[in-house]
Protein backbone atom coordinates (compact mmCIF):
# COMPACT_ATOMS: atom_id res chain seq x y z
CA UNK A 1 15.95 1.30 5.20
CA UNK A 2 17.09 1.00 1.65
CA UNK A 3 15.51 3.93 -1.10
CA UNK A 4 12.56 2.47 -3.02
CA UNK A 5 13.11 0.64 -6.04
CA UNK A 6 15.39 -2.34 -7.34
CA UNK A 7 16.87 -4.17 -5.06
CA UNK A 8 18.52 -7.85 -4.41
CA UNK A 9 15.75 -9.53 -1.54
CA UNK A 10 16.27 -13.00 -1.15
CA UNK A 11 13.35 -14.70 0.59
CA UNK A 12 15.10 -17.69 0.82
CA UNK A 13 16.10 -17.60 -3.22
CA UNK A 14 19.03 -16.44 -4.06
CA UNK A 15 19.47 -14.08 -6.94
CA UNK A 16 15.59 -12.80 -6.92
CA UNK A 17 15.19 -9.61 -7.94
CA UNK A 18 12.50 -7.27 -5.95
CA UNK A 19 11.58 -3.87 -5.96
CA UNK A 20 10.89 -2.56 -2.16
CA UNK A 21 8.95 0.07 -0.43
CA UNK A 22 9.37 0.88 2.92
CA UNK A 23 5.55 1.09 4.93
CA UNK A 24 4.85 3.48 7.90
CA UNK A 25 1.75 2.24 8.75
CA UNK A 26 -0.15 -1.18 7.67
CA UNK A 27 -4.12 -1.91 8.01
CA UNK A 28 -5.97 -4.95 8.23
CA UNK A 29 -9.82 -4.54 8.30
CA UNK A 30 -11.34 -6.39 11.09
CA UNK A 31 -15.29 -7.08 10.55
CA UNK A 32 -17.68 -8.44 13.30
CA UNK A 33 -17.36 -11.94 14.04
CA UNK A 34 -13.78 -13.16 13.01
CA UNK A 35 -12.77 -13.98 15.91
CA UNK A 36 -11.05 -11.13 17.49
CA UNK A 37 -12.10 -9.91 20.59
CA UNK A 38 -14.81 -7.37 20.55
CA UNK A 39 -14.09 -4.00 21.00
CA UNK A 40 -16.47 -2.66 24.17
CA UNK A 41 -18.66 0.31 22.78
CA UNK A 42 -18.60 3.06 24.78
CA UNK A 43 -22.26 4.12 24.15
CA UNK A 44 -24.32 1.13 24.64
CA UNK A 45 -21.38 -1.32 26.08
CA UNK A 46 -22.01 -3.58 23.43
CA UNK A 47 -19.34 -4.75 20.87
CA UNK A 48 -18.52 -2.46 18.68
CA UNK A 49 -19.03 -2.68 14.62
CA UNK A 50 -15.93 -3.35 12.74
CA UNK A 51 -12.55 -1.54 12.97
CA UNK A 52 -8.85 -1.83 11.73
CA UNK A 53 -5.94 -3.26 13.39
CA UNK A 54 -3.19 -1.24 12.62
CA UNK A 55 0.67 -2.12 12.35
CA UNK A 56 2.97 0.98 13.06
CA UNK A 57 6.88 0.27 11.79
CA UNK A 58 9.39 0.58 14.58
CA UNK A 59 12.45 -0.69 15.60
CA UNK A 60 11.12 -2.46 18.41
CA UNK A 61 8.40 -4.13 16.59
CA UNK A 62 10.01 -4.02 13.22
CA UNK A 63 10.74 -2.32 10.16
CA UNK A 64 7.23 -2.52 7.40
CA UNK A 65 7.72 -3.35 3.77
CA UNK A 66 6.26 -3.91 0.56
CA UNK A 67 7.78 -5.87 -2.10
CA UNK A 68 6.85 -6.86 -5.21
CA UNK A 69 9.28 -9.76 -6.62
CA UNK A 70 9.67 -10.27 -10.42
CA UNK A 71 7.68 -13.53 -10.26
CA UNK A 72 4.60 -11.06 -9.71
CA UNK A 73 4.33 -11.66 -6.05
CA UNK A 74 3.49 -8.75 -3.44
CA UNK A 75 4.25 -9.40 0.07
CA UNK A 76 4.23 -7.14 2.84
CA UNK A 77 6.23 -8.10 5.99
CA UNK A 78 7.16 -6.52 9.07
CA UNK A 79 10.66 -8.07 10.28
CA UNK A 80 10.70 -11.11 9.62
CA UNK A 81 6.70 -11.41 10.11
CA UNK A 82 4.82 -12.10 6.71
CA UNK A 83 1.18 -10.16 7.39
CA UNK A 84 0.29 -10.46 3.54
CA UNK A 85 1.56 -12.33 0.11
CA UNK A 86 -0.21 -12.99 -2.75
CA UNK A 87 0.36 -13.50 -6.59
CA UNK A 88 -0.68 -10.33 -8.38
CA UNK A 89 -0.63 -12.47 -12.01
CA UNK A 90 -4.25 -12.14 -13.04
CA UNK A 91 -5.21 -10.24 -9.74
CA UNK A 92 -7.53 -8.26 -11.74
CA UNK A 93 -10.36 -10.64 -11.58
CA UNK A 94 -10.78 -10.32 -7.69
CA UNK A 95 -8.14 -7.69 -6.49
CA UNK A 96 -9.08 -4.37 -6.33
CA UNK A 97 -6.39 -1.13 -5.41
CA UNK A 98 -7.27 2.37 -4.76
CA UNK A 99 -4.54 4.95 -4.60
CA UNK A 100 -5.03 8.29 -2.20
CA UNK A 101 -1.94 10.65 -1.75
CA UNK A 102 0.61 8.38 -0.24
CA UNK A 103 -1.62 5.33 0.81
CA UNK A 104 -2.64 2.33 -1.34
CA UNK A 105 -6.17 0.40 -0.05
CA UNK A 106 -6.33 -2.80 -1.27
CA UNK A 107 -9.99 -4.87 -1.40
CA UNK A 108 -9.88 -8.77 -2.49
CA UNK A 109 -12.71 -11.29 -2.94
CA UNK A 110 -11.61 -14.55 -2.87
CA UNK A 111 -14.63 -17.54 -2.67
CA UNK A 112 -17.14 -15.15 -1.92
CA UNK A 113 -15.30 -13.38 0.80
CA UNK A 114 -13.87 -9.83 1.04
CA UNK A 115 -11.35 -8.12 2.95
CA UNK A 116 -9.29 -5.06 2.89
CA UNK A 117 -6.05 -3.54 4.01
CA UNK A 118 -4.10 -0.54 3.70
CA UNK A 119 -0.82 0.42 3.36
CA UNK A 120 0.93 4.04 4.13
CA UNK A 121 4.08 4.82 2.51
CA UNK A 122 7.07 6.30 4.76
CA UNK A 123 9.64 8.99 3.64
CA UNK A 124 12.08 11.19 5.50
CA UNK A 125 9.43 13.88 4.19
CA UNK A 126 5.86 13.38 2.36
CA UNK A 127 6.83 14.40 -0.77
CA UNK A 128 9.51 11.09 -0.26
CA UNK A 129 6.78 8.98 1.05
CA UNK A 130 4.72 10.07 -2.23
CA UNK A 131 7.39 9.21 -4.56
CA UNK A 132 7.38 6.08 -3.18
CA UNK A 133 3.54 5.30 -3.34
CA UNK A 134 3.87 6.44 -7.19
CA UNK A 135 7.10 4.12 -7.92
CA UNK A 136 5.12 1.38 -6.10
CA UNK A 137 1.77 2.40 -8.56
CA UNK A 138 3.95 2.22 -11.55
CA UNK A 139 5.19 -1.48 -10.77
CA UNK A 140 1.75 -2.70 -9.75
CA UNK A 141 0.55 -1.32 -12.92
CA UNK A 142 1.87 -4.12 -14.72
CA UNK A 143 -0.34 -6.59 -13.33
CA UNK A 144 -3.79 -4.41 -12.38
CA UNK A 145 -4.81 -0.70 -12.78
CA UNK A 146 -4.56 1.30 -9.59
CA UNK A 147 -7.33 3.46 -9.01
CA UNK A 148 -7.27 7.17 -8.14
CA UNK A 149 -10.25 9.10 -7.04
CA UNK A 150 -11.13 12.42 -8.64
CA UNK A 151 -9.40 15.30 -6.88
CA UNK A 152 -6.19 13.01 -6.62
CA UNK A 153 -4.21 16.05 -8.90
CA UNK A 154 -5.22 18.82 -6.39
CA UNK A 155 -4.02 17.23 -3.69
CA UNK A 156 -0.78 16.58 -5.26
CA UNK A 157 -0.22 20.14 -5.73
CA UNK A 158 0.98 20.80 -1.75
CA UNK A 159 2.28 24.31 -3.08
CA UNK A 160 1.34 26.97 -5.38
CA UNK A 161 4.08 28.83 -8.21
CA UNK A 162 5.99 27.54 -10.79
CA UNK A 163 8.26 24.69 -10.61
CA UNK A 164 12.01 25.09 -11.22
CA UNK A 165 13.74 22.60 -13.70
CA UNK A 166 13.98 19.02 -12.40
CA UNK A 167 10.92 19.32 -10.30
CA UNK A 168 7.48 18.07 -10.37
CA UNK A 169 4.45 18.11 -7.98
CA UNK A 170 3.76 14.13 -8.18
CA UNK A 171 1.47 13.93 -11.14
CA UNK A 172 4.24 11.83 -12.62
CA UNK A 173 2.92 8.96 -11.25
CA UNK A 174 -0.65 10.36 -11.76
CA UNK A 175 0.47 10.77 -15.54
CA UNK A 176 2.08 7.37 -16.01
CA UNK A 177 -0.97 4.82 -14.68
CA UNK A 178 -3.10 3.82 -16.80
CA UNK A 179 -6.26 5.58 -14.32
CA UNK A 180 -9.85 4.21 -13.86
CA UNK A 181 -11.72 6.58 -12.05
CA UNK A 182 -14.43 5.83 -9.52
């Protein structure tokens, strides 16, 4: 998988510059009644209230990405499987992105209905997979504010003592947002 940032991805148009993150792990919420089969619940063998369906990335079942093309379009695919795409130009009024270490949960209304799906960044280590979430943060912040719970800062500090030159603990990205806390 390429490194995070700038890189030439066609989707069919030739020349279109994207910037691309690889996933580990991608979310859908699943409430009650849309149409999946119900989960059994252990306790009272009824169906169960609702849950996540979750997308691991894998060579067999193929490699999770984010990108973010410079017509302001996020998609996230796995192979050659589109699971989301949307235009992020004026997202603000009913997209809604919440940042936690090196995940990303994203909540939309559209027409009076909601969903939500995560994302979890992947790196050969997590301080890789956190770079990654923050690079991602920084482009998304040109079309809607990410959102970072209080705390965020302490748990980008994984290890206590001074930093040598060259080195930071993630606030970076923490730094460079515009932040909205909540």
């Amino acid at each position: 998988m390429a490194e995070a940032g700038k890189v030439q991805a066609g989707f069919g148009l030739p020349g279109l510059g994207a910037a691309q993150w690889p996933l580990q792990r991608y979310g859908r919420f699943m409430p009650s009644g849309t149409g999946e089969p119900p989960v059994p619940d252990l306790e009272a063998g009824t169906a169960s209230s609702p849950t996540w369906k979750v997308f691991d990335s894998s060579e067999e079942s193929g490699y999770l990405v984010l990108t973010i093309v410079v017509s302001g379009h996020l998609f996230i695919s796995q192979g050659q499987t589109l699971l989301e795409g949307f235009s992020l130009i004026d997202s603000k009024n009913w997209l809604k992105i919440v940042r936690r270490v090196d995940c990303l949960l994203f909540g939309t209304t559209i027409k009076g209905k909601s969903r939500m799906f995560r994302v979890q960044f992947s790196g050969e280590s997590k301080e890789q997979a956190l770079e990654r979430c923050c690079s991602c943060v920084q482009s998304l912040a040109q079309y809607i504010t990410v959102q970072v719970p209080d705390g965020i800062i302490q748990e980008l500090q994984p290890r206590p003592g001074p930093l040598r030159a060259g080195e930071s603990q993630g606030q970076d990205c923490v730094k460079s947002v515009p932040l909205q806390h909540g």
